[in-house]
Protein backbone atom coordinates (compact mmCIF):
# COMPACT_ATOMS: atom_id res chain seq x y z
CA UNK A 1 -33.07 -24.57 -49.75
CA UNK A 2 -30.46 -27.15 -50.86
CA UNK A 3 -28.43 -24.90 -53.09
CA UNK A 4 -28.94 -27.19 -55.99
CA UNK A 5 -29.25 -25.66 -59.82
CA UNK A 6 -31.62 -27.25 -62.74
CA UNK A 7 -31.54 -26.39 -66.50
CA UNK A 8 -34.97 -26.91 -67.37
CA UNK A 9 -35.29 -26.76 -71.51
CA UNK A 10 -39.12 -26.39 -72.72
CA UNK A 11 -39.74 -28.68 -76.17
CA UNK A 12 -43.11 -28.13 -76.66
CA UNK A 13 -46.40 -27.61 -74.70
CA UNK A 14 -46.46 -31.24 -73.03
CA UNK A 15 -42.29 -31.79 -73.29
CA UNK A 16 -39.46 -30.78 -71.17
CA UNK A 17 -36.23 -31.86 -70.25
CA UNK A 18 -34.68 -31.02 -66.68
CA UNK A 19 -30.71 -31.21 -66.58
CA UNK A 20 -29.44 -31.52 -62.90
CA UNK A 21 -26.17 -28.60 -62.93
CA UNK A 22 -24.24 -31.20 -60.49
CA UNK A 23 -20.90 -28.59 -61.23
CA UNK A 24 -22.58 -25.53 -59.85
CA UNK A 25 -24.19 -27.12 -56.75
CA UNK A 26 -23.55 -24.85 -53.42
CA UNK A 27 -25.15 -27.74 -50.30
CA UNK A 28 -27.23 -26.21 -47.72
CA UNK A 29 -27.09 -22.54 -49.22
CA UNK A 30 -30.90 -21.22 -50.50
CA UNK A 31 -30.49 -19.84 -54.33
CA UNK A 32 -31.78 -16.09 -53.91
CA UNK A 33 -31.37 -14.88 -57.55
CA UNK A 34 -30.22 -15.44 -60.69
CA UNK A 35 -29.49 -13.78 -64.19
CA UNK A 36 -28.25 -14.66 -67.63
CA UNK A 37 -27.73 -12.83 -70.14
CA UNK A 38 -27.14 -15.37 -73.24
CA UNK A 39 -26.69 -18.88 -73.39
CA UNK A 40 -23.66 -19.21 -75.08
CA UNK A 41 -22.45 -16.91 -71.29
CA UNK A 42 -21.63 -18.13 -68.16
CA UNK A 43 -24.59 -17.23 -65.64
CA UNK A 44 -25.20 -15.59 -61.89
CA UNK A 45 -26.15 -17.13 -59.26
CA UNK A 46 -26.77 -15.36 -55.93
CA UNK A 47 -27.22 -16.73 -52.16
CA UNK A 48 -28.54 -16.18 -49.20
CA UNK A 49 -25.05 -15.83 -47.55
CA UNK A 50 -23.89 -12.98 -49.60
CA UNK A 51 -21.97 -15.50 -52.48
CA UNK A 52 -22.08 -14.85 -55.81
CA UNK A 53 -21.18 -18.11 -58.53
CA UNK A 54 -20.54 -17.43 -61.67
CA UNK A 55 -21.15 -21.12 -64.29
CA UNK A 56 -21.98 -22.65 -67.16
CA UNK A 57 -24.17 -24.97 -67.98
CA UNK A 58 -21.56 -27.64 -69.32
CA UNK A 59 -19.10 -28.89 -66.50
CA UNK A 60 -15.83 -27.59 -68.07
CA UNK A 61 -12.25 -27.89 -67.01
CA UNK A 62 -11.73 -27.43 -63.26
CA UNK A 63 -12.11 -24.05 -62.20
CA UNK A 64 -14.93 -23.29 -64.39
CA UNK A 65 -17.39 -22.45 -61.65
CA UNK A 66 -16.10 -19.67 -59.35
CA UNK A 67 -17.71 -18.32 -56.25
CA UNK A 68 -16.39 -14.89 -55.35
CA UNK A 69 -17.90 -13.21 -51.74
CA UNK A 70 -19.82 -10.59 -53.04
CA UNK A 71 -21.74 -9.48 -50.42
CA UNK A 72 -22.17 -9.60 -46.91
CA UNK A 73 -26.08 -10.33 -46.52
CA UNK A 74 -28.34 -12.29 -48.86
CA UNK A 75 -28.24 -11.07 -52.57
CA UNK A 76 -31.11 -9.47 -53.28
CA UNK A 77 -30.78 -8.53 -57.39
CA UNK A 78 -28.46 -8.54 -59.98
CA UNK A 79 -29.03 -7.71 -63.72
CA UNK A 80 -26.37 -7.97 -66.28
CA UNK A 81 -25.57 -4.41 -68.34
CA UNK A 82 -27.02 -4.04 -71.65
CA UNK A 83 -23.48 -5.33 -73.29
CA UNK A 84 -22.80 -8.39 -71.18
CA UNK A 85 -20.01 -7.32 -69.79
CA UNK A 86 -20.69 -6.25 -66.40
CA UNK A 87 -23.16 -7.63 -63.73
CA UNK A 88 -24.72 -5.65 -61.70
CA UNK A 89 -25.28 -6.82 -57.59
CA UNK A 90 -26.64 -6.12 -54.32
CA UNK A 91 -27.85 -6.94 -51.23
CA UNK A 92 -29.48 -6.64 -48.04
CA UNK A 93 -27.09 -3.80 -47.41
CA UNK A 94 -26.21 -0.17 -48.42
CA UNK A 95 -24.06 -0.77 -51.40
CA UNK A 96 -24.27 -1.75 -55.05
CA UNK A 97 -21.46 -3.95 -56.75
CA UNK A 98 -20.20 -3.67 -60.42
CA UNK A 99 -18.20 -7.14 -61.41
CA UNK A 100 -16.66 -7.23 -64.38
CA UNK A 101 -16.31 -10.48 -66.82
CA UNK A 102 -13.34 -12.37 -68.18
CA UNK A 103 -12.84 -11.29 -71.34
CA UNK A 104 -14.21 -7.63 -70.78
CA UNK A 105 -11.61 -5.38 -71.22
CA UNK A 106 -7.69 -5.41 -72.15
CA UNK A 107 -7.17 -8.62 -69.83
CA UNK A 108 -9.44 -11.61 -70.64
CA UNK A 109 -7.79 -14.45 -68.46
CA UNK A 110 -7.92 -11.83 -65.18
CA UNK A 111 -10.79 -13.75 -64.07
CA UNK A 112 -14.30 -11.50 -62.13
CA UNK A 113 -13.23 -8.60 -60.10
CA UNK A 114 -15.60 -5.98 -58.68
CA UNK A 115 -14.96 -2.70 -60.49
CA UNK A 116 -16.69 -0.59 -58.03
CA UNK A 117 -18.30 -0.24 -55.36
CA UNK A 118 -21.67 2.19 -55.57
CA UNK A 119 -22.18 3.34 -51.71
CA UNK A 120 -25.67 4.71 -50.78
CA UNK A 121 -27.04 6.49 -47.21
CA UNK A 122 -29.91 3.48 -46.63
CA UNK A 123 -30.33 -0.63 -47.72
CA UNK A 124 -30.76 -0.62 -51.64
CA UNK A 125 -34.52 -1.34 -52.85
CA UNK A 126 -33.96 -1.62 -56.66
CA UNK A 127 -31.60 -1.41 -59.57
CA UNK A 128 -32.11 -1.17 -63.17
CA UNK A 129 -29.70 -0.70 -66.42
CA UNK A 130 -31.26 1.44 -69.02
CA UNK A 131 -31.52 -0.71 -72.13
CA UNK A 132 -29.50 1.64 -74.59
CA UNK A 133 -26.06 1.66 -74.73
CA UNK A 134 -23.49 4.56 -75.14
CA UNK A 135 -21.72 5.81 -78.03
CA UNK A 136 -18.59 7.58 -78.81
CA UNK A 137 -14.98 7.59 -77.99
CA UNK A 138 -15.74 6.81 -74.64
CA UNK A 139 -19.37 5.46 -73.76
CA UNK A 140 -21.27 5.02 -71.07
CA UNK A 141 -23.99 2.79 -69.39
CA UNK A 142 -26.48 4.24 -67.23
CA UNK A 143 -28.11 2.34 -64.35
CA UNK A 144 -30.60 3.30 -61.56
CA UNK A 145 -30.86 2.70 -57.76
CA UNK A 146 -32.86 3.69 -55.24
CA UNK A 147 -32.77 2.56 -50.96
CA UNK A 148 -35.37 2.69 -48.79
CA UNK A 149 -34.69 6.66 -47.82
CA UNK A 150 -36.83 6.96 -51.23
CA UNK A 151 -33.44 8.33 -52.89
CA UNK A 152 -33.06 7.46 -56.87
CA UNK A 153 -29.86 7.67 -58.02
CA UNK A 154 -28.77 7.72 -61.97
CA UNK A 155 -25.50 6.42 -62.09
CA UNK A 156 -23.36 6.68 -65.60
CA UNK A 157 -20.26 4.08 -65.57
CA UNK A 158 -17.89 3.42 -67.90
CA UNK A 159 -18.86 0.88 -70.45
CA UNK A 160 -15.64 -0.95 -70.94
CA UNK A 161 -14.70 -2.52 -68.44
CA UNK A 162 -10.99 -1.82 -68.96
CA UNK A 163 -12.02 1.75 -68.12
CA UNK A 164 -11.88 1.06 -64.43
CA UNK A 165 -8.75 1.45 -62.23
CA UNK A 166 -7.12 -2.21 -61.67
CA UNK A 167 -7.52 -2.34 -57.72
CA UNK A 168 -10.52 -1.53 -56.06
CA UNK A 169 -10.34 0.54 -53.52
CA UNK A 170 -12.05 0.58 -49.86
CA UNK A 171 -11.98 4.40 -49.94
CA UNK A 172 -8.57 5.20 -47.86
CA UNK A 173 -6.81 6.04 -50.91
CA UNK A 174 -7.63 9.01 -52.74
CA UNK A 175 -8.40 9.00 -56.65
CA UNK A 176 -6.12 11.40 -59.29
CA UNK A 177 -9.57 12.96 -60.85
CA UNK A 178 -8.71 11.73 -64.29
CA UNK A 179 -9.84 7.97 -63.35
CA UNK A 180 -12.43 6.59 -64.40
CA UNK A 181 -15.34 5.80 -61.37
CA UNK A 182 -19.27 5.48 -61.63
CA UNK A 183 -21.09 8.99 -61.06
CA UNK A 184 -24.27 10.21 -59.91
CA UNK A 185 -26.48 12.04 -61.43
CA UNK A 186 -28.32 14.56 -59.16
């Protein structure tokens, strides 16, 4: 309940080590989920107030640690896609989130951005990236939702990041048919 992080490394059977992640601390805010996908990556941390932080587990340079609103309810999952590149988030709501890393795609120092935004008729249940990635001039990832309708969706997204439009938008503007988007599969 105190929003504070731990990096707990396992020696042996009777040894462990427990390094307090001061740097990523969030006071008052309960830790809901978190995912890493290497340890040589920054790592996810989601709250019960919708935030997402993204950190390390060294205290770098100021700025290091950044803490983008995600979400409006608590976080619920997020799993990163089979290349790293993309994390996958939602909440206690009817959407799905696709943020992309720095250094995905053509732009390394643009910092996270959501690429998309995966709307569905009922509060999302689950979510799952199939382990196998795509091939080709132009691959793909493939992830799964379903919401508590009992819909399952199969999703295929781009798998470069740079594949997505710059701006994100809210759905007022319409999209040429040639960009890229995440599709379902009925």
């Amino acid at each position: 309940m105190d929003g504070s992080l731990g990096l707990l490394e396992v020696h042996d059977a009777c040894t462990m080590h427990r390094t307090e992640l001061e740097h990523c601390y969030r006071k008052d805010v309960s830790v809901i989920h978190i995912a890493w996908y290497s340890e040589d990556r920054p790592f996810a941390v989601g709250y019960a107030d919708g935030k997402l932080l993204i950190g390390t587990k060294e205290p770098l340079e100021k700025g290091a640690v950044v803490i983008i609103d995600a979400h409006k309810e608590s976080i619920t999952s997020m799993k990163w896609d089979p290349t790293g590149q993309m994390l996958l988030t939602c909440a206690k709501e009817d959407v799905v989130k696709l943020w992309s890393s720095p250094g995905s795609g053509s732009n390394p120092g643009a910092g996270w951005r959501c690429l998309q935004s995966l709307p569905h008729p009922a509060q999302v249940n689950g979510v799952a990236w199939c382990g196998l990635t795509g091939h080709g001039a132009k691959p793909l990832n493939m992830l799964a939702t379903c919401c508590q309708t009992g819909l399952v969706s199969v999703w295929t997204v781009p798998q470069d990041a740079s594949a997505f439009p710059e701006s994100t938008s809210s759905g007022s503007e319409p999209r040429r048919d040639n960009e890229p988007k995440a599709k379902r599969k009925v």
